[in-house]
Protein backbone atom coordinates (compact mmCIF):
# COMPACT_ATOMS: atom_id res chain seq x y z
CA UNK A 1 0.00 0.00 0.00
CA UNK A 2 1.66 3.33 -1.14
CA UNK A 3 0.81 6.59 0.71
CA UNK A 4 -2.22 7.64 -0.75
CA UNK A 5 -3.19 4.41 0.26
CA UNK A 6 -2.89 4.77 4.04
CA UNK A 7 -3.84 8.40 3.73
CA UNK A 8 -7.12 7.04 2.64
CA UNK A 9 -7.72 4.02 4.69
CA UNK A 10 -6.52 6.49 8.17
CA UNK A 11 -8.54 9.03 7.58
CA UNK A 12 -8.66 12.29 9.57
CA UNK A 13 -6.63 12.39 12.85
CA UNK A 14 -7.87 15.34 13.88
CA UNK A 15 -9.74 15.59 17.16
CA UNK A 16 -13.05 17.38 17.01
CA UNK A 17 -12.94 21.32 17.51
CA UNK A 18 -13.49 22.57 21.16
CA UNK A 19 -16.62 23.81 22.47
CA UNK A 20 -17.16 27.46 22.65
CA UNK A 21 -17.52 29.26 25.69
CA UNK A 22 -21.25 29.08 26.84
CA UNK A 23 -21.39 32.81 26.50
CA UNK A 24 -19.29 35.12 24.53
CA UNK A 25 -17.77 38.31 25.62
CA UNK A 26 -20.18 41.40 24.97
CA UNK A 27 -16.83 43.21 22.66
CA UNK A 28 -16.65 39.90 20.88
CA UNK A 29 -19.66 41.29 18.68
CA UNK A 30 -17.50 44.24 17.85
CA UNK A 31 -15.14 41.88 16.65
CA UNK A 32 -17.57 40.45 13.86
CA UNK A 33 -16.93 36.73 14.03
CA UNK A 34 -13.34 37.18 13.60
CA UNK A 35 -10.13 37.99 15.80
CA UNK A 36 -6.63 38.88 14.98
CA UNK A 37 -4.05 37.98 17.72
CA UNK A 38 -0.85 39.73 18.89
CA UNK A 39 0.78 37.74 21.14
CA UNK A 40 3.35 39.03 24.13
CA UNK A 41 5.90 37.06 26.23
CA UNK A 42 6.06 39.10 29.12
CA UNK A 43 8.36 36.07 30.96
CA UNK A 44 7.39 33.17 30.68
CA UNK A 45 9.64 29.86 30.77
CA UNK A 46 8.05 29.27 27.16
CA UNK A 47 5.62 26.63 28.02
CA UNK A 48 2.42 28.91 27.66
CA UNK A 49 3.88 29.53 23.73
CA UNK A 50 4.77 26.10 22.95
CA UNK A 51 0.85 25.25 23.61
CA UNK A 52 -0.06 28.25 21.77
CA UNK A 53 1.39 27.21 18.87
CA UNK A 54 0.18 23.84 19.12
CA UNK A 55 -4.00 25.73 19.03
CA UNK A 56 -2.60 27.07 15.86
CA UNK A 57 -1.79 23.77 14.26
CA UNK A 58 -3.28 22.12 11.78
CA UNK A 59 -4.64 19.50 15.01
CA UNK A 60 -6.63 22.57 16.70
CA UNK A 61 -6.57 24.66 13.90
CA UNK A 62 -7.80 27.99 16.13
CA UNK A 63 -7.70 29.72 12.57
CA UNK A 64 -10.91 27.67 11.44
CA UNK A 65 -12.59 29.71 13.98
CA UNK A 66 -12.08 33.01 12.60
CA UNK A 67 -8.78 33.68 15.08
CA UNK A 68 -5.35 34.81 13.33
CA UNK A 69 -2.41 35.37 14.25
CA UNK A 70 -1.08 39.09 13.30
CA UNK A 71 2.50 40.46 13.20
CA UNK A 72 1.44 44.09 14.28
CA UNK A 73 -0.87 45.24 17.75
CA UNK A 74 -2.26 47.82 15.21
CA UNK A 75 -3.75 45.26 13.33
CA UNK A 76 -4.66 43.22 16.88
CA UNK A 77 -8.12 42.90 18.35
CA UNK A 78 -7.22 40.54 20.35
CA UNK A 79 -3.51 40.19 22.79
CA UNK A 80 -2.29 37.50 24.23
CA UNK A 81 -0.23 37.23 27.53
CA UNK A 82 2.05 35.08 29.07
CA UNK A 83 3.84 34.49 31.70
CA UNK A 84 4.18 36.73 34.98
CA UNK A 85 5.49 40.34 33.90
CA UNK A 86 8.85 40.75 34.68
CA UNK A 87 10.30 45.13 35.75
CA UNK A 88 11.80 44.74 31.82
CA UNK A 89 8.78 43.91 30.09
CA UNK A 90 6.11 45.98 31.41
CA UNK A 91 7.00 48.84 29.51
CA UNK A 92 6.79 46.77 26.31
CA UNK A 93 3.96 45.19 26.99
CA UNK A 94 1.95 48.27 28.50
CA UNK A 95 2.75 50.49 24.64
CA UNK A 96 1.73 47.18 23.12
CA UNK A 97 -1.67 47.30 24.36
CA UNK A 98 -2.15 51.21 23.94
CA UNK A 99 -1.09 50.75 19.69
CA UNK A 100 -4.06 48.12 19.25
CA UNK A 101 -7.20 49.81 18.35
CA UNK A 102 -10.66 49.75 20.11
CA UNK A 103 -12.24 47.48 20.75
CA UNK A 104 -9.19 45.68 22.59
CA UNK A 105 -9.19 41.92 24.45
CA UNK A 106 -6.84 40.85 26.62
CA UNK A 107 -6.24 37.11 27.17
CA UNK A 108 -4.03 35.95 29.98
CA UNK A 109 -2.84 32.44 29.12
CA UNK A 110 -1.32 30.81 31.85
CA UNK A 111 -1.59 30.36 35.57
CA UNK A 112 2.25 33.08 35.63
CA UNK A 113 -0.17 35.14 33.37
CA UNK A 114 -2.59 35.13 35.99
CA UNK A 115 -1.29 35.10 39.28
CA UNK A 116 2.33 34.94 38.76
CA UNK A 117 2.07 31.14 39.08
CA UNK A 118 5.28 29.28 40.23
CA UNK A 119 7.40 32.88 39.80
CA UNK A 120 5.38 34.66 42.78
CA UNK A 121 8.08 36.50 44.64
CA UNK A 122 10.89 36.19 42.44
CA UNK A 123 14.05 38.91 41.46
CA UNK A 124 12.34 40.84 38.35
CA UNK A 125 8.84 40.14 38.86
CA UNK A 126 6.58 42.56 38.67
CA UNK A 127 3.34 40.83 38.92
CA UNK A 128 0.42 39.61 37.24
CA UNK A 129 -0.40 40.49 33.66
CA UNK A 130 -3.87 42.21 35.78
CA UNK A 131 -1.31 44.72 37.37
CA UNK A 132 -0.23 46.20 33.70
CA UNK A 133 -3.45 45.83 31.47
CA UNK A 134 -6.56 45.07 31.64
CA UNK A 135 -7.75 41.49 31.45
CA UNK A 136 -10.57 40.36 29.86
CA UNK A 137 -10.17 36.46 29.97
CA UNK A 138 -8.08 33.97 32.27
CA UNK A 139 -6.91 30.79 30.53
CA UNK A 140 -5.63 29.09 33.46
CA UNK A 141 -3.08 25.81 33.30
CA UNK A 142 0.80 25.23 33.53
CA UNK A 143 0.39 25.18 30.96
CA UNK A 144 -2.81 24.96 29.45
CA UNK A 145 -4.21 22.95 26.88
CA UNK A 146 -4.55 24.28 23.47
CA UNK A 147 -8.27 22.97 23.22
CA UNK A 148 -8.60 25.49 26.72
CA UNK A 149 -6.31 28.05 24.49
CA UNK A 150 -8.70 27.72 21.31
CA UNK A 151 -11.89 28.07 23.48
CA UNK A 152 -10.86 30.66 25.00
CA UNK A 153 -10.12 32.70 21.29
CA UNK A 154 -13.37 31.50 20.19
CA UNK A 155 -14.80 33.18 23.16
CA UNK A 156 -13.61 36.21 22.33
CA UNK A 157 -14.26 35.84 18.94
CA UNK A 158 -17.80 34.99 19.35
CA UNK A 159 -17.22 31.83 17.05
């Protein structure tokens, strides 16, 4: 059997798409069904991106929901956090959020994004992701899922 063989007696792989949130944000219908994504490492040990990537792939597949990823916070609806923020990155992170147009989301992903997780106390942090900007939704996890990561998005998305 050659490989367009097995392709077709495997099938899909995929695992089915997450559920939405029950209900979504009130600025998600600003957002008209769709949401482009800036993200921002504010310190994280990289374990909060790793699963982000993995909502993007082709197995999760957040973009079939209307969420994109976006080079540019002027061209954001939507920013993700992770990790706790560290004295070096607030800055960054805080001119981030003011060059994204209204109206503006901000997802904390990750229990450091959150509460400062594991990092609470430590040389350089400054705190929470809550202590710089706004949050609008908590993904919590060490990290979490990316079926919790693509919920999320589609909450905010209203998809």
């Amino acid at each position: 059997m050659g490989l367009i063989g097995k392709i077709r007696s495997v099938g899909r792989v995929a695992e089915p798409a997450p559920g939405a949130s029950a209900q979504p944000l009130p600025a998600a219908a600003a957002l008209g069904g769709s949401a482009q994504v800036r993200h921002v490492d504010a310190g994280s040990c990289n374990g909060c991106e790793i699963e982000i990537g993995q909502a993007f792939s082709p197995v999760y597949d957040a973009e079939r929901h209307g969420v994109r990823l976006v080079a540019s916070p002027r061209h954001a609806d939507v920013l993700t956090v992770t990790g706790p923020v560290t004295v070096n990155m607030a800055g960054a992170l805080r001119k981030t959020y003011e060059a994204m147009p209204e109206p503006r989301l901000v997802v904390a992903v990750g229990d450091c994004a959150r509460n400062c997780g594991m990092f609470v106390g430590g040389h350089g942090v400054l705190g929470p992701v809550s202590d710089v900007v706004p949050v609008d939704v908590q993904v919590p996890g060490c990290p979490p899922e990316p079926a919790a990561i693509v919920a999320a998005l589609r909450g905010v998305s209203g998809r």
